[in-house]
Protein backbone atom coordinates (compact mmCIF):
# COMPACT_ATOMS: atom_id res chain seq x y z
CA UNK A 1 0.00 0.00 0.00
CA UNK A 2 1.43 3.36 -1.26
CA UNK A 3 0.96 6.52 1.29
CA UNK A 4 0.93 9.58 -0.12
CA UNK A 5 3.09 12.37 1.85
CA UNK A 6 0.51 14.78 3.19
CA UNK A 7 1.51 18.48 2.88
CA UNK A 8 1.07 19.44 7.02
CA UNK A 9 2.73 22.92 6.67
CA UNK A 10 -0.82 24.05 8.22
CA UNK A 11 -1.72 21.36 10.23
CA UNK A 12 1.65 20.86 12.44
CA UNK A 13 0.16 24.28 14.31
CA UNK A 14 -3.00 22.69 15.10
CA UNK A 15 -1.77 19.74 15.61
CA UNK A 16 -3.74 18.36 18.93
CA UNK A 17 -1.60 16.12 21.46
CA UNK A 18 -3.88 14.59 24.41
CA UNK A 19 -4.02 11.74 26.48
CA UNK A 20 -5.59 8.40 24.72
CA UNK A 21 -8.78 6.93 25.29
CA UNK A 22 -10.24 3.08 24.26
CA UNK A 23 -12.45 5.09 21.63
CA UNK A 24 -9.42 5.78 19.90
CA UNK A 25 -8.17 2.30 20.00
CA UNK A 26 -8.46 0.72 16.57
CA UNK A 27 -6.54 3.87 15.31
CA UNK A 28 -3.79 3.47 17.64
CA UNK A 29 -3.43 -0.74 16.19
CA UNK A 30 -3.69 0.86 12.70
CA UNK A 31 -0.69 3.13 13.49
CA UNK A 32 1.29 0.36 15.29
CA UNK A 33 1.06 -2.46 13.19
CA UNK A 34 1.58 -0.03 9.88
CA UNK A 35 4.83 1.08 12.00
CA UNK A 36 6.46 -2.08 13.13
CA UNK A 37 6.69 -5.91 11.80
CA UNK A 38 4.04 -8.43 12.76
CA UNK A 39 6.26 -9.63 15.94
CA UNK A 40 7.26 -6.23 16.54
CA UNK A 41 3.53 -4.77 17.35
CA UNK A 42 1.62 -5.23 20.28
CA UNK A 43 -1.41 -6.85 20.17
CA UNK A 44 -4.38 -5.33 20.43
CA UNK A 45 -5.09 -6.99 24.23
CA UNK A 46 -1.90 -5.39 24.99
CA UNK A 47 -2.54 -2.65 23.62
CA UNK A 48 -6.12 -2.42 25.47
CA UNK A 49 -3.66 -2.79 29.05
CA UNK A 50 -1.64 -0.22 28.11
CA UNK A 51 -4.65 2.28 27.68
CA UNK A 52 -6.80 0.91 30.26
CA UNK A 53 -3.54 0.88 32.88
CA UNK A 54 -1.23 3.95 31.88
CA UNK A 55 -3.44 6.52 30.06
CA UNK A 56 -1.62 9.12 32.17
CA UNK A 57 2.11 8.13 29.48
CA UNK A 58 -0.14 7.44 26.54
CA UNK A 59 -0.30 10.28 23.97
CA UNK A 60 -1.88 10.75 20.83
CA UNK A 61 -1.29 13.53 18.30
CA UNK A 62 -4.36 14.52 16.04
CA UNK A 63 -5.31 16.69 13.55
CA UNK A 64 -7.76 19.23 14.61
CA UNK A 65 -10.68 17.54 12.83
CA UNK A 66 -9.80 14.60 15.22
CA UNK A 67 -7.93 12.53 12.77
CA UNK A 68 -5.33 10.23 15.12
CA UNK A 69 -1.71 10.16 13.38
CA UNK A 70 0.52 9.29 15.65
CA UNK A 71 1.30 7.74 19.67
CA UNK A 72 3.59 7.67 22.40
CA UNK A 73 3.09 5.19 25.29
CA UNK A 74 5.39 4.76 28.12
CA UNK A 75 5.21 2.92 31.54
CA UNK A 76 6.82 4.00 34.69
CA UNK A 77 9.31 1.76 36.18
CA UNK A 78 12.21 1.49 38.70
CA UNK A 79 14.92 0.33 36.41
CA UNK A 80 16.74 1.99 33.77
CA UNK A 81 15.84 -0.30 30.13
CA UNK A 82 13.18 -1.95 28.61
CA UNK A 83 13.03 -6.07 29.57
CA UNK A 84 11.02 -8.29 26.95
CA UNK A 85 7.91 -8.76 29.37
CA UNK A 86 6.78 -5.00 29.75
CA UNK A 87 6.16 -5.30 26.09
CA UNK A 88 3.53 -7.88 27.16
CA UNK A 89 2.57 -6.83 30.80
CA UNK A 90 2.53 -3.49 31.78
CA UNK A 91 1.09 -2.81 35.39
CA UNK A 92 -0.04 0.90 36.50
CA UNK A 93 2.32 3.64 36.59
CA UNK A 94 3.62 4.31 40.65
CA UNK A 95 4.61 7.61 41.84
CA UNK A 96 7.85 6.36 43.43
CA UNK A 97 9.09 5.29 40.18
CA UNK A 98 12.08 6.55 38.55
CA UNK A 99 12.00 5.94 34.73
CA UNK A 100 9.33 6.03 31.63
CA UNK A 101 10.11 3.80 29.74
CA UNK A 102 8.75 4.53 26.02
CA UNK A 103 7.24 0.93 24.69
CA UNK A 104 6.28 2.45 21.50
CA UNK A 105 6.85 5.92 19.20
CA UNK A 106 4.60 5.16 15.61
CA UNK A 107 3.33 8.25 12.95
CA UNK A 108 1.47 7.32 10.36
CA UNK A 109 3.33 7.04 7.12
CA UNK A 110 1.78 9.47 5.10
CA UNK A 111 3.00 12.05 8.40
CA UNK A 112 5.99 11.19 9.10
CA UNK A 113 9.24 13.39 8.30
CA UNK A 114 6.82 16.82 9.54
CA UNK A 115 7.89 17.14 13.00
CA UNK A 116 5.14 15.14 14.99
CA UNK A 117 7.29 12.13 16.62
CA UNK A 118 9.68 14.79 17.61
CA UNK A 119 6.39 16.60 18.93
CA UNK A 120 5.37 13.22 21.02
CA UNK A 121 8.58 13.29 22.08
CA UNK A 122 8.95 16.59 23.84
CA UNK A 123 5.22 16.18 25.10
CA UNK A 124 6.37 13.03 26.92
CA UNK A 125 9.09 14.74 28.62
CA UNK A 126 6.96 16.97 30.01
CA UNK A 127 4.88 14.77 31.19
CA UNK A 128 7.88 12.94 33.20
CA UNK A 129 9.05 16.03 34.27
CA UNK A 130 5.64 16.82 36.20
CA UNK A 131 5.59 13.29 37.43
CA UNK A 132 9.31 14.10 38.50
CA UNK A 133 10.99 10.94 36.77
CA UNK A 134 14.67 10.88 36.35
CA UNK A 135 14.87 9.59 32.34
CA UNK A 136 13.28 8.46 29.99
CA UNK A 137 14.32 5.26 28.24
CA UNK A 138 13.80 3.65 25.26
CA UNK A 139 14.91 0.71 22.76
CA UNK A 140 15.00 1.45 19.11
CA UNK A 141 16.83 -0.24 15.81
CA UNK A 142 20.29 0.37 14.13
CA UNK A 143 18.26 2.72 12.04
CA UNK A 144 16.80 5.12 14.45
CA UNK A 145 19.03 5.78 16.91
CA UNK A 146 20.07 9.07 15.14
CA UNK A 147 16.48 10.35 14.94
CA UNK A 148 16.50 10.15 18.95
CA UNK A 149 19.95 11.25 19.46
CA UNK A 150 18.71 14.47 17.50
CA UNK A 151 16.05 14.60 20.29
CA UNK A 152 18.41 14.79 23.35
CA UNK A 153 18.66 11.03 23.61
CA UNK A 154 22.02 9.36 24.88
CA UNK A 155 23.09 5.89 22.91
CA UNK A 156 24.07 3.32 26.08
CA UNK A 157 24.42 0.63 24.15
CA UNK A 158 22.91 -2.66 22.70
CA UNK A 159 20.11 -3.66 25.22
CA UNK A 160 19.69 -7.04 26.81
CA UNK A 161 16.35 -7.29 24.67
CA UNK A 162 15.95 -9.44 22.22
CA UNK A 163 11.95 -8.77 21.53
CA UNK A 164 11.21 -9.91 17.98
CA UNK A 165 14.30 -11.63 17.39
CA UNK A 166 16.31 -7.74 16.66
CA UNK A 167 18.86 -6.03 17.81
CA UNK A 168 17.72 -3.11 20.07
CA UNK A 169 20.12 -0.49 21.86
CA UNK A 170 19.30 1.34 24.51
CA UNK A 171 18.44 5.14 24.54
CA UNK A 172 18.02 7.63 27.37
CA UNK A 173 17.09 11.02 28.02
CA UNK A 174 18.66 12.22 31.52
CA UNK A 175 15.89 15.10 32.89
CA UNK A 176 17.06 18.12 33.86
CA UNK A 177 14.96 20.25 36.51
């Protein structure tokens, strides 16, 4: 399937970045399994857990007629990286915890390259910096890791995941206060 670049010169001022909610749920599986391989995406039960469990790290970025084009969703944890399982289980996000820990970053193809995953991004951080977290952390590919050092994001190396069979490295933004 071909996607056409959209021309978002107008829209990336109105573009609309809010908490999720279920309702929005069959856009948010549209974006994720478009975005990553078929043992890369989350299934929609997990997907369901995340919403239902931490709405509070889950952010969507719409157009201002509601369209959904893109999602951040992160957990709060006390260590640093990603393990395998949170990708399954994710349990609710605790005050006392130190980290977000980003399980998934997707923009629609037909958006991408316009600014809004650098836009989820930044929202993110300011959402860990009013739940006072000390990083945020996330795995990507080979591929990506520039996009998120252009963010802010530190490489620390090839993580100890091995979550659809790839070869993830670990990236962190420290959070300064």
């Amino acid at each position: 399937m071909k996607h056409e670049k959209q021309d978002l010169s107008a829209l990336t001022e109105k573009l609309i970045i809010e908490n999720v909610n279920l309702s929005v749920l069959t856009e948010v599986m549209m974006i994720e399994t478009t975005g990553f391989s078929a043992e890369e995406a989350a299934t929609e039960t997990a997907m369901r857990e995340r919403i239902e469990k931490v709405q509070d790290t889950f952010l969507v970025a719409k157009t201002d007629s509601g369209k959904v084009v893109g999602f951040i969703v992160a957990c709060a944890s006390k260590v640093r990286y990603i393990t395998d399982e949170l990708f399954e289980n994710v349990r609710k996000n605790e005050e006392a915890d130190d980290y977000l820990l980003v399980l998934s970053l997707a923009v629609l193809p037909e958006f991408q390259h316009q600014g809004i995953a650098g836009k989820l991004l930044f929202a993110l951080e300011n959402v860990a910096k009013k739940q006072q977290r000390k990083a945020i952390s996330l795995t990507c590919l080979a591929e990506k890791v520039g996009f998120y050092e252009a963010n802010g994001y530190c490489n620390e190396g090839v993580s100890t995941s091995s979550h659809a069979r790839e070869i993830w490295y670990n990236l962190v933004l420290e959070l300064a206060y």
